[in-house]
N, C-alpha and C. Protein backbone atom coordinates (compact mmCIF):
# COMPACT_ATOMS: atom_id res chain seq x y z
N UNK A 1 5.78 34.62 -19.55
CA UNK A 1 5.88 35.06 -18.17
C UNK A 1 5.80 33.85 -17.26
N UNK A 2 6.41 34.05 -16.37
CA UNK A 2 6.56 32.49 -15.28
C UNK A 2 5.87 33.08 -14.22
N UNK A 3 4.99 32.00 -13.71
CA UNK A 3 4.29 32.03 -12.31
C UNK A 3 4.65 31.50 -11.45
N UNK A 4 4.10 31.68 -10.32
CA UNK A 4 4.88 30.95 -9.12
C UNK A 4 5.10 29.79 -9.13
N UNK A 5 4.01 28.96 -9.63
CA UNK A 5 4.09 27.63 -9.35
C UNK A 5 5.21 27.35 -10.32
N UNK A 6 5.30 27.61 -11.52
CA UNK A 6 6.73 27.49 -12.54
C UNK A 6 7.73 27.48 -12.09
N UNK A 7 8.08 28.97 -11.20
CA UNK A 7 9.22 29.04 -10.56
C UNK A 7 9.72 27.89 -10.05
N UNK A 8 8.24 27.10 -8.85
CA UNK A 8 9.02 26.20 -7.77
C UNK A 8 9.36 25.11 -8.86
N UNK A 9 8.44 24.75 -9.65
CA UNK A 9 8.49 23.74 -10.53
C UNK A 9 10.45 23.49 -10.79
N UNK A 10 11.20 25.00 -11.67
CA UNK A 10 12.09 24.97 -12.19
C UNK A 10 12.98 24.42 -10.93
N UNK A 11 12.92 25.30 -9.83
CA UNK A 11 14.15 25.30 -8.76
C UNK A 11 14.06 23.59 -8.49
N UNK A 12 12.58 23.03 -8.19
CA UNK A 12 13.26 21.54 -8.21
C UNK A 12 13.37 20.94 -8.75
N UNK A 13 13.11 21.07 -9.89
CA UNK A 13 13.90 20.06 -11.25
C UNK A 13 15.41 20.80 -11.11
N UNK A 14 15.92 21.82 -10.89
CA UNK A 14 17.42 22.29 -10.72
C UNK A 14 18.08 21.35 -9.56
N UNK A 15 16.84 21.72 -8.18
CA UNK A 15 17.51 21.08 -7.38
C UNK A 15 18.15 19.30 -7.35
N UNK A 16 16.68 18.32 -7.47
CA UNK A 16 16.44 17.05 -8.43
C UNK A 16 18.10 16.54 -9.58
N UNK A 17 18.46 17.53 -10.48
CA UNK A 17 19.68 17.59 -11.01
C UNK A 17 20.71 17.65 -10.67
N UNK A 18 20.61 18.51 -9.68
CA UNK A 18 22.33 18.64 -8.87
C UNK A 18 22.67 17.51 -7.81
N UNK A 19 21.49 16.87 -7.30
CA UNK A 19 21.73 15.68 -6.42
C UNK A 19 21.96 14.04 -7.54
N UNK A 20 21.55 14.38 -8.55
CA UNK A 20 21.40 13.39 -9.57
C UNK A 20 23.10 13.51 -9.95
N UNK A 21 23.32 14.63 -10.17
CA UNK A 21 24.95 14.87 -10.44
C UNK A 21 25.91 13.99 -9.92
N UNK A 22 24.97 15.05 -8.22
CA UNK A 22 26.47 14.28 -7.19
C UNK A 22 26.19 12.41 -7.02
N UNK A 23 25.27 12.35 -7.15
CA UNK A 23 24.99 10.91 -7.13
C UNK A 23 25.66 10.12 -8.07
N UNK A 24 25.64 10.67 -9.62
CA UNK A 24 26.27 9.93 -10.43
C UNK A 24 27.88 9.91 -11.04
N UNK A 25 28.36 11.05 -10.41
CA UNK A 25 29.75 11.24 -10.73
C UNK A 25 30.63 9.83 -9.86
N UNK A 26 30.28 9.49 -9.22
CA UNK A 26 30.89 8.03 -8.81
C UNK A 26 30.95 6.72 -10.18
N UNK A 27 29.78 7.05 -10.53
CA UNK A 27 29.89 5.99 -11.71
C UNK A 27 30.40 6.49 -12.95
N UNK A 28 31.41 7.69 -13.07
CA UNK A 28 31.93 7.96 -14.82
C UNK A 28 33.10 7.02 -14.64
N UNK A 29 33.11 6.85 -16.10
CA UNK A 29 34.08 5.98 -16.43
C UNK A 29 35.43 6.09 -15.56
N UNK A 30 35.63 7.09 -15.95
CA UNK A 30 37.28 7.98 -15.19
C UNK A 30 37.25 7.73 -13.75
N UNK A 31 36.13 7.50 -12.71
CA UNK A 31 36.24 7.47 -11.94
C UNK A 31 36.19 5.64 -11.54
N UNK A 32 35.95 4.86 -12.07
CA UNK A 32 35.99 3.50 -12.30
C UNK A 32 37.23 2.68 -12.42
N UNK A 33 38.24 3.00 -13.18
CA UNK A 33 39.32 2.03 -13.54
C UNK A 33 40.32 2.32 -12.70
N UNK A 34 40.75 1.55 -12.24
CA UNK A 34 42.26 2.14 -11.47
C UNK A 34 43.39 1.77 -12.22
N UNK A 35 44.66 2.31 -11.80
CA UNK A 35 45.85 1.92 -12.78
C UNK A 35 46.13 0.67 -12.63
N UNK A 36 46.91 0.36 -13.54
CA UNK A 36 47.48 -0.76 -13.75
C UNK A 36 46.18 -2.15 -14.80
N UNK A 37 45.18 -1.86 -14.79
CA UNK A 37 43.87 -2.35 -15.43
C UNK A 37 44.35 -2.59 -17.05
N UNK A 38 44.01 -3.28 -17.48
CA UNK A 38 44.68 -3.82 -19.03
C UNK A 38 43.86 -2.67 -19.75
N UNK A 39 44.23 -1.80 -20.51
CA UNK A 39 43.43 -1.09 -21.22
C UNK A 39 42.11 -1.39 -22.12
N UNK A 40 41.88 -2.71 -22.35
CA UNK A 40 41.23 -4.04 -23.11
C UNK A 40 40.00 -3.46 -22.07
N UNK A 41 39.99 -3.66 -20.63
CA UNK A 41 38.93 -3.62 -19.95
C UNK A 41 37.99 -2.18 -19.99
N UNK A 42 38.49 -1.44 -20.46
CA UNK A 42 38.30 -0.23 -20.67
C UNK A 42 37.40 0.57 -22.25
N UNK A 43 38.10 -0.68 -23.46
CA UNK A 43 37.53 -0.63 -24.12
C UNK A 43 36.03 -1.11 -24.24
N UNK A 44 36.42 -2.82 -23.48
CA UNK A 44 34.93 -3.06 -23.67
C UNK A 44 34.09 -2.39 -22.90
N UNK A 45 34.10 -1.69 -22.04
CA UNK A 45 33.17 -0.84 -21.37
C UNK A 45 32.51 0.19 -22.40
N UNK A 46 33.58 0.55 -22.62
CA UNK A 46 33.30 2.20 -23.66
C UNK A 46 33.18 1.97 -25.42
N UNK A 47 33.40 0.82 -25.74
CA UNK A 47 34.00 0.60 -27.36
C UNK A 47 35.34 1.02 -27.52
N UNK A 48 35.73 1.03 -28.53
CA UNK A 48 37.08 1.71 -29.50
C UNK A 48 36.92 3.28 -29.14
N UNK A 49 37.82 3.63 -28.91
CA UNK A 49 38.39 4.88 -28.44
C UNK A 49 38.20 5.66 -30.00
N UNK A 50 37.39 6.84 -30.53
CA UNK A 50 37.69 7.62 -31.84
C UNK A 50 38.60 8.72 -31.62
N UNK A 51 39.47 9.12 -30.88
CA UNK A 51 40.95 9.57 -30.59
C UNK A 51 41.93 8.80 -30.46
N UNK A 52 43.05 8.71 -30.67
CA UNK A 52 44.05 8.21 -30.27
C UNK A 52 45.24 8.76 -30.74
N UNK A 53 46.29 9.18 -29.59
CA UNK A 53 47.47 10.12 -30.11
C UNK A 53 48.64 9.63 -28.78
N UNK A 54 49.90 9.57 -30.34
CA UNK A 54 51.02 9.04 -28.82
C UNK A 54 51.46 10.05 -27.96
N UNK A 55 52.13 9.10 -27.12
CA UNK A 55 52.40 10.48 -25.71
C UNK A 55 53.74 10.23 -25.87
N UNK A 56 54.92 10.74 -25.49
CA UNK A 56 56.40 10.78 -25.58
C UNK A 56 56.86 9.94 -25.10
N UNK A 57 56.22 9.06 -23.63
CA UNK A 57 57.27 8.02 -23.36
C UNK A 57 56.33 6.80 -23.56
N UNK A 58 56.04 6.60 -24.77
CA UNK A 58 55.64 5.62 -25.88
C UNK A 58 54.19 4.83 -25.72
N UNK A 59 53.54 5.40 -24.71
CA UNK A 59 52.42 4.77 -24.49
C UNK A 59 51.09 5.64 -24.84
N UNK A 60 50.02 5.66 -25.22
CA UNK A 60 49.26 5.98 -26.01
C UNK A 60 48.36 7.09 -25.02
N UNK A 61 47.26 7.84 -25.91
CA UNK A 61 46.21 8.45 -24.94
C UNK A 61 44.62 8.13 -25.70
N UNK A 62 43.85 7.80 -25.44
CA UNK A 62 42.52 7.27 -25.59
C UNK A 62 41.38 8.02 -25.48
N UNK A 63 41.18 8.44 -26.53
CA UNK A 63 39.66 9.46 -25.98
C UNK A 63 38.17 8.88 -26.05
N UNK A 64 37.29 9.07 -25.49
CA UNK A 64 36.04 8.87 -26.22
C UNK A 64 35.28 10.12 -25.73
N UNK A 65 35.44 11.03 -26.81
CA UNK A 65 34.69 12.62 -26.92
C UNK A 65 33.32 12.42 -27.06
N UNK A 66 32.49 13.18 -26.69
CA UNK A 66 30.92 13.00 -26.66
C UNK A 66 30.30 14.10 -27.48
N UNK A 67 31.71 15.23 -27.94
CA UNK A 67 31.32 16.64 -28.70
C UNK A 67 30.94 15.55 -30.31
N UNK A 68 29.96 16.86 -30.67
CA UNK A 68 29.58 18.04 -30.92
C UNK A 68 28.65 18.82 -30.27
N UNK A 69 28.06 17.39 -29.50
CA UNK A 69 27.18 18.38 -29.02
C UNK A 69 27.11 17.95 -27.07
N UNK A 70 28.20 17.14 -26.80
CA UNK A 70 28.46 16.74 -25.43
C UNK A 70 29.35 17.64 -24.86
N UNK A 71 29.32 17.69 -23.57
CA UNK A 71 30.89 18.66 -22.47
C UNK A 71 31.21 17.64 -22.13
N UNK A 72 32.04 16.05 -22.20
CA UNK A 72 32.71 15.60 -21.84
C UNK A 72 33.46 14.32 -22.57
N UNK A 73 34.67 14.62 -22.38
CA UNK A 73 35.55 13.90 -23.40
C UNK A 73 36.64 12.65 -22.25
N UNK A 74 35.86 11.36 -22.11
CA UNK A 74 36.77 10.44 -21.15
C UNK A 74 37.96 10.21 -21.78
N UNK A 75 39.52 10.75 -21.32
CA UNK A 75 40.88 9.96 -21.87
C UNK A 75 41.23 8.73 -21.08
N UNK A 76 41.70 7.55 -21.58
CA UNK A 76 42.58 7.11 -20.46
C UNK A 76 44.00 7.14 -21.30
N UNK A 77 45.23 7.48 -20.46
CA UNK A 77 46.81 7.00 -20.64
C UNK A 77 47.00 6.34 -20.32
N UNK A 78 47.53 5.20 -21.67
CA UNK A 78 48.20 3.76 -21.50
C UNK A 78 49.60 3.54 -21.68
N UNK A 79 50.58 3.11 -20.75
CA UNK A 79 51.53 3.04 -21.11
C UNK A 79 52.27 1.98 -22.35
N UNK A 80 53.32 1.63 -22.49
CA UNK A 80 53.32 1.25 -23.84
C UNK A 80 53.37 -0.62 -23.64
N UNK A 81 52.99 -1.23 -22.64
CA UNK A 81 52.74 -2.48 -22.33
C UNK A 81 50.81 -2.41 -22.25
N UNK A 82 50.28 -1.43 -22.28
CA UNK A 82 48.98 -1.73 -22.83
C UNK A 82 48.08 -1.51 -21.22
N UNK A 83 48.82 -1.12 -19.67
CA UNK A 83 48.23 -0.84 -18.66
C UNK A 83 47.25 0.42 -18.67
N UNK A 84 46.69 0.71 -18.13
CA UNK A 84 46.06 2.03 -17.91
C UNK A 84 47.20 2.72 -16.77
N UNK A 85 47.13 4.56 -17.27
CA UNK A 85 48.50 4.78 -16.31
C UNK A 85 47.31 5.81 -15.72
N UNK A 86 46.17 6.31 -16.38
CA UNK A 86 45.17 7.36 -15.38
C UNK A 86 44.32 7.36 -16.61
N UNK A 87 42.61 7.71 -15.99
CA UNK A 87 41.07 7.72 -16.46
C UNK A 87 41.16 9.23 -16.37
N UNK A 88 40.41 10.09 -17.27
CA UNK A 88 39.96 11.25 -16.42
C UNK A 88 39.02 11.55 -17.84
N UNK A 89 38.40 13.10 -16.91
CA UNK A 89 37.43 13.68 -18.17
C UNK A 89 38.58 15.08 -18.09
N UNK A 90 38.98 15.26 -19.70
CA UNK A 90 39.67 16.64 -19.71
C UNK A 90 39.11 17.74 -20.34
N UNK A 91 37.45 17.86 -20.30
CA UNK A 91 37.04 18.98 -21.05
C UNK A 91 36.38 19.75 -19.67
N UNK A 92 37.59 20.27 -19.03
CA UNK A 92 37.08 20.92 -17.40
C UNK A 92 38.46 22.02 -17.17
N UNK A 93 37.52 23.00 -16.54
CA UNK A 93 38.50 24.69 -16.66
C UNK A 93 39.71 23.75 -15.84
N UNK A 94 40.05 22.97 -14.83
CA UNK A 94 41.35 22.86 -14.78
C UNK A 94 42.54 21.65 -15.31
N UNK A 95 41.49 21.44 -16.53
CA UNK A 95 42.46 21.20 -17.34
C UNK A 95 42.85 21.95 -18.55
N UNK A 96 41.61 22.67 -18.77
CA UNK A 96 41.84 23.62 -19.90
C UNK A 96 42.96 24.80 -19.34
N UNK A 97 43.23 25.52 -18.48
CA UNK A 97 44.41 26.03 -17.35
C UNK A 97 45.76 25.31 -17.01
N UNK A 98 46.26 24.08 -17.88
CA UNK A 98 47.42 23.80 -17.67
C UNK A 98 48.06 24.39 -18.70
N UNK A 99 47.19 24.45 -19.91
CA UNK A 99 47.45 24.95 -21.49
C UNK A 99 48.42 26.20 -20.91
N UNK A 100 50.47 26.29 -21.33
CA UNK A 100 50.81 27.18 -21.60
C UNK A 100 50.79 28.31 -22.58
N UNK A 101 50.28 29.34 -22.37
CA UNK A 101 49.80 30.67 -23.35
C UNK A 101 51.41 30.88 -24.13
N UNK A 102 51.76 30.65 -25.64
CA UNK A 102 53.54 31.10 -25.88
C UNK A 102 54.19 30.05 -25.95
N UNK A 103 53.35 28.90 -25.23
CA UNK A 103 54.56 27.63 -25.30
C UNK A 103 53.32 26.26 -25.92
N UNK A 104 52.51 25.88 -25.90
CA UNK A 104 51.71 24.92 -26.21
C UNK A 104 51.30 25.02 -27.83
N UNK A 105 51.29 24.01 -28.75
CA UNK A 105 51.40 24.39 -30.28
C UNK A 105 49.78 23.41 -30.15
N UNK A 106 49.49 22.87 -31.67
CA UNK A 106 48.11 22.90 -31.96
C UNK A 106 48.32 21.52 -31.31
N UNK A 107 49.33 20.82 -31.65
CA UNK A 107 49.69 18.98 -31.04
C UNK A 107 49.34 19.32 -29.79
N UNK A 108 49.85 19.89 -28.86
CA UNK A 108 49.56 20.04 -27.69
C UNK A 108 48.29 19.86 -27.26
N UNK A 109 47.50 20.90 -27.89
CA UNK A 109 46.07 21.22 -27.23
C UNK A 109 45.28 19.77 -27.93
N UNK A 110 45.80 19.29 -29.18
CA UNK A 110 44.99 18.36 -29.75
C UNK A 110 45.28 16.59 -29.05
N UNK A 111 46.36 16.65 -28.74
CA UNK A 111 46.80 15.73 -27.43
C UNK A 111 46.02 15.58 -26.24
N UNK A 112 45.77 16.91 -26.03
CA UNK A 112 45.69 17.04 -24.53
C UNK A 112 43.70 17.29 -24.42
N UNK A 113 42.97 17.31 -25.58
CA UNK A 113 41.68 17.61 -25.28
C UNK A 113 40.77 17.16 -26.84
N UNK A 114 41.68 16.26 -27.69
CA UNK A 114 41.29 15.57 -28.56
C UNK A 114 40.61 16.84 -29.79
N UNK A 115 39.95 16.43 -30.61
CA UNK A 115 39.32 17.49 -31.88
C UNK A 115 38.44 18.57 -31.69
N UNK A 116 38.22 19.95 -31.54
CA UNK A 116 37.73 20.59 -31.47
C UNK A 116 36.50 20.59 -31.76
N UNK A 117 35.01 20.97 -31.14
CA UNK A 117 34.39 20.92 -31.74
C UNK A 117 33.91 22.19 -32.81
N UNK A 118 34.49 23.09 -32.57
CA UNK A 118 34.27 23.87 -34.13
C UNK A 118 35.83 24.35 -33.78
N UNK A 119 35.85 24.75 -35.36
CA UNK A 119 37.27 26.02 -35.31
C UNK A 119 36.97 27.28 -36.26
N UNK A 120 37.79 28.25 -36.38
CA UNK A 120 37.23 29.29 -37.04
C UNK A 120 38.67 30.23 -37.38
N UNK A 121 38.91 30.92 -38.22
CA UNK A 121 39.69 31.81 -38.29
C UNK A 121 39.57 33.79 -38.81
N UNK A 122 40.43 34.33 -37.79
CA UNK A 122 39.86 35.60 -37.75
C UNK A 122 40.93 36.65 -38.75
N UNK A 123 40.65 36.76 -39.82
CA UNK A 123 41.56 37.25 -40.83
C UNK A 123 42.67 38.56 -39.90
N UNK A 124 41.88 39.15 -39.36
CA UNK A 124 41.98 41.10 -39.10
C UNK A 124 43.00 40.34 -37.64
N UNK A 125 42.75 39.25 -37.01
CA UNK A 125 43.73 39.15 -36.00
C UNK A 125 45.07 38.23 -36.12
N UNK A 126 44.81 37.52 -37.46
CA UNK A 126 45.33 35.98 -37.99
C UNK A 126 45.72 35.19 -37.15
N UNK A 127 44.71 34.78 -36.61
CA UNK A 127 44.35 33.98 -35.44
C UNK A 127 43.72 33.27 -36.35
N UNK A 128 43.98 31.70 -35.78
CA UNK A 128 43.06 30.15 -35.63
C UNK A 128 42.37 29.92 -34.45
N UNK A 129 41.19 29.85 -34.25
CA UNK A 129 40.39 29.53 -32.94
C UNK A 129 40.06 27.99 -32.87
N UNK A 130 40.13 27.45 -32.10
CA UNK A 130 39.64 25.51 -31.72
C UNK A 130 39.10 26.06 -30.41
N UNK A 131 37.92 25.30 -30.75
CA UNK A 131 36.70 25.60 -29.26
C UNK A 131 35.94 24.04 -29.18
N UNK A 132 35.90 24.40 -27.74
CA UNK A 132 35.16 22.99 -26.98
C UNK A 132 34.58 23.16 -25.95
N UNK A 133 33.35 22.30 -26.18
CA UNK A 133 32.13 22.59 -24.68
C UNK A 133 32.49 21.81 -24.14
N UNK A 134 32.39 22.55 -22.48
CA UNK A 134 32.71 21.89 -21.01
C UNK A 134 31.32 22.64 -20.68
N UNK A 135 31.13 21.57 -19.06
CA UNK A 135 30.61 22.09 -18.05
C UNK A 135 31.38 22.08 -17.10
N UNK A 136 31.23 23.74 -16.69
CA UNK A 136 32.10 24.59 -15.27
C UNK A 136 31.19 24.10 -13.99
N UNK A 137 31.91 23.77 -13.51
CA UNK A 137 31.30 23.71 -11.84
C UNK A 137 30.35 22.71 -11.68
N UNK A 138 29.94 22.15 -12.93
CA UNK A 138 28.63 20.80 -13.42
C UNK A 138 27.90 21.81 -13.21
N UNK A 139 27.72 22.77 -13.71
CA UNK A 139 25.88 23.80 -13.88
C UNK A 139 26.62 24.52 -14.49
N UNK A 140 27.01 25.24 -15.51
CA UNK A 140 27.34 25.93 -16.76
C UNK A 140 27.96 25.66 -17.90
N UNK A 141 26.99 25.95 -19.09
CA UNK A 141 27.54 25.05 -20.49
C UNK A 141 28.31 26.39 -20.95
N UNK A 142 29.25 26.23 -21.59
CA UNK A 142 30.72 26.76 -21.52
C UNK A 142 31.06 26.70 -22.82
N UNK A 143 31.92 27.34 -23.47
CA UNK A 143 33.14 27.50 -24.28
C UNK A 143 34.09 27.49 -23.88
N UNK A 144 35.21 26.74 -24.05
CA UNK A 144 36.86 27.04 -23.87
C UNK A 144 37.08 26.84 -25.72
N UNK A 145 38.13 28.48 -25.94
CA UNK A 145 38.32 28.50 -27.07
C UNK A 145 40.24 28.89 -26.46
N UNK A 146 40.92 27.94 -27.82
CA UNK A 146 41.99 28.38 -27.97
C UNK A 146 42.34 29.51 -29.31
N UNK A 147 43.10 30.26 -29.38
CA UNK A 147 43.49 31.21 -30.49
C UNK A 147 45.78 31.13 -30.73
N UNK A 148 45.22 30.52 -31.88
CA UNK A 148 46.71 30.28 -31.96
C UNK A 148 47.38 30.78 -33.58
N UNK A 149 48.60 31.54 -33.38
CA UNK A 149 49.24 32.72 -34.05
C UNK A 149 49.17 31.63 -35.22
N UNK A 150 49.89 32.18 -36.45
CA UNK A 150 50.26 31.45 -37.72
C UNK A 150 51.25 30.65 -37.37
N UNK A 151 51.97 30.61 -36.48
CA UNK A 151 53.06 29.64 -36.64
C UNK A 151 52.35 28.52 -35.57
N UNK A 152 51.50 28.59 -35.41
CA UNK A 152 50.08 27.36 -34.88
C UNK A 152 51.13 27.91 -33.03
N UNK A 153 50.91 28.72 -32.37
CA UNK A 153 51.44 28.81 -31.01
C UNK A 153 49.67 29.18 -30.46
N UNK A 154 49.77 28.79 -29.19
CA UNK A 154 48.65 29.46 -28.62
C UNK A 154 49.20 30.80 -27.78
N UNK A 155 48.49 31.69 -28.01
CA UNK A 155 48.02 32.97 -27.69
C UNK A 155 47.53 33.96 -26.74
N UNK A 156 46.42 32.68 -26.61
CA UNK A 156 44.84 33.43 -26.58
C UNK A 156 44.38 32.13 -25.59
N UNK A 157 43.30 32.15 -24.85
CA UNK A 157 42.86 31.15 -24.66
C UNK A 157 41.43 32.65 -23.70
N UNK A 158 40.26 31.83 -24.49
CA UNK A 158 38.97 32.50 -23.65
C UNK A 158 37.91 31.58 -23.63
N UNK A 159 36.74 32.04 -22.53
CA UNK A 159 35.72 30.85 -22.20
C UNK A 159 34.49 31.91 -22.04
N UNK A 160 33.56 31.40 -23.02
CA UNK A 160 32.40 32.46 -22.93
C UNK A 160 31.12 31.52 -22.59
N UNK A 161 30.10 32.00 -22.37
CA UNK A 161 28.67 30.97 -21.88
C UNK A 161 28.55 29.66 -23.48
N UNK A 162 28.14 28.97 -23.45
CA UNK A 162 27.38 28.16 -24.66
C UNK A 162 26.37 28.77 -25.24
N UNK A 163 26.33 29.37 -26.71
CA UNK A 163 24.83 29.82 -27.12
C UNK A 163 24.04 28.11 -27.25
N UNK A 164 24.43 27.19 -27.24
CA UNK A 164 23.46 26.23 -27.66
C UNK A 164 22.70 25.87 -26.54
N UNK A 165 23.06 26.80 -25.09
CA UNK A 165 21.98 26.17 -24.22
C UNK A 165 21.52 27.69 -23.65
N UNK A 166 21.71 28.62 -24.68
CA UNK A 166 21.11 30.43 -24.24
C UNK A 166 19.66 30.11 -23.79
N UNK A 167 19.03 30.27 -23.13
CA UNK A 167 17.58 30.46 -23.13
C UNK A 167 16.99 31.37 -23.69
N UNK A 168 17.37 32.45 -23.84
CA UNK A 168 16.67 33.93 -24.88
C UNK A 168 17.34 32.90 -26.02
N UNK A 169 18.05 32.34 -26.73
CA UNK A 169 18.17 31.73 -27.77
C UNK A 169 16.57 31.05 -28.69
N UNK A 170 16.68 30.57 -27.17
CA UNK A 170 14.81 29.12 -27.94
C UNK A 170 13.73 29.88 -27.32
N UNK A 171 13.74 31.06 -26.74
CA UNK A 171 12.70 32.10 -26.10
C UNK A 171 11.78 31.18 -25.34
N UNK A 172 12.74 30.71 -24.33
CA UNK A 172 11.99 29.77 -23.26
C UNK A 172 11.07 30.17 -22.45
N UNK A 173 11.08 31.55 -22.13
CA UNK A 173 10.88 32.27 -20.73
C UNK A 173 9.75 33.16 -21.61
């Protein structure tokens, strides 16, 4: 049972967090490099990229994913002289919302948001699921799951809460 003083306790450690947020989203990586930056400068910041997948007009894409148990995955796109062409974080509902439902295959989604952190398959629907934690809005730990037919098409695409941060999960309360 929570008492008052708990309560205030929680709301300002909530509050404390969300100013810590806005304070620090100036310093993510993605928000740091501008184009044209040798991609080199980028590494040594971050290390070796553990993604890497080509893009069509021959220049590369760079991940450094923080899953299995992180919501944020920094890409940068390098074109094929080795510049940076854009920084970003793509494990966020509007990038997970460019994903065409019928037209985007597993390359696509695995291009575009690097290795899933789990996948699963549902016999009775023959569906493939690839799921990855984001945070929505920076205050909700998230699922974005894709579901894609046998001929690997996506489908499906749904976003349910994170059980790994449920609170009735660790019976906090």
């Amino acid at each position: 049972m929570l008492h008052n003083h708990n309560i205030t306790r929680l709301r300002g450690a909530f509050a404390g967090a969300v100013v810590a947020l806005m304070f620090t989203d100036c310093a993510q990586p993605w928000n740091a490099v501008p184009p044209g930056v040798d991609a080199s400068q980028l590494m040594a910041r971050l290390g070796p990229p553990r993604e890497v997948y080509d893009l069509p007009d021959g220049g590369k894409r760079l991940m450094w994913p923080t899953q299995p148990l992180g919501e944020v995955t920094t890409t940068a796109d390098v074109d094929a002289s080795g510049k940076i062409v854009n920084v970003r974080q793509v494990l966020d509902e509007s990038e997970f919302y460019k994903a065409q439902i019928g037209v985007w295959t597993k390359k696509d989604v695995l291009v575009n948001f690097g290795r899933p952190v789990e996948t699963s398959y549902f016999p009775l629907m023959k569906r493939e699921i690839w799921t990855y934690r984001y945070m929505e809005a920076n205050i909700l730990y998230m699922m974005y799951s894709f579901y894609f037919d046998e001929q690997g098409i996506v489908r499906l695409t749904q976003k349910t809460p994170d059980p790994l941060h449920d609170p009735d999960r660790w019976n906090m309360f």
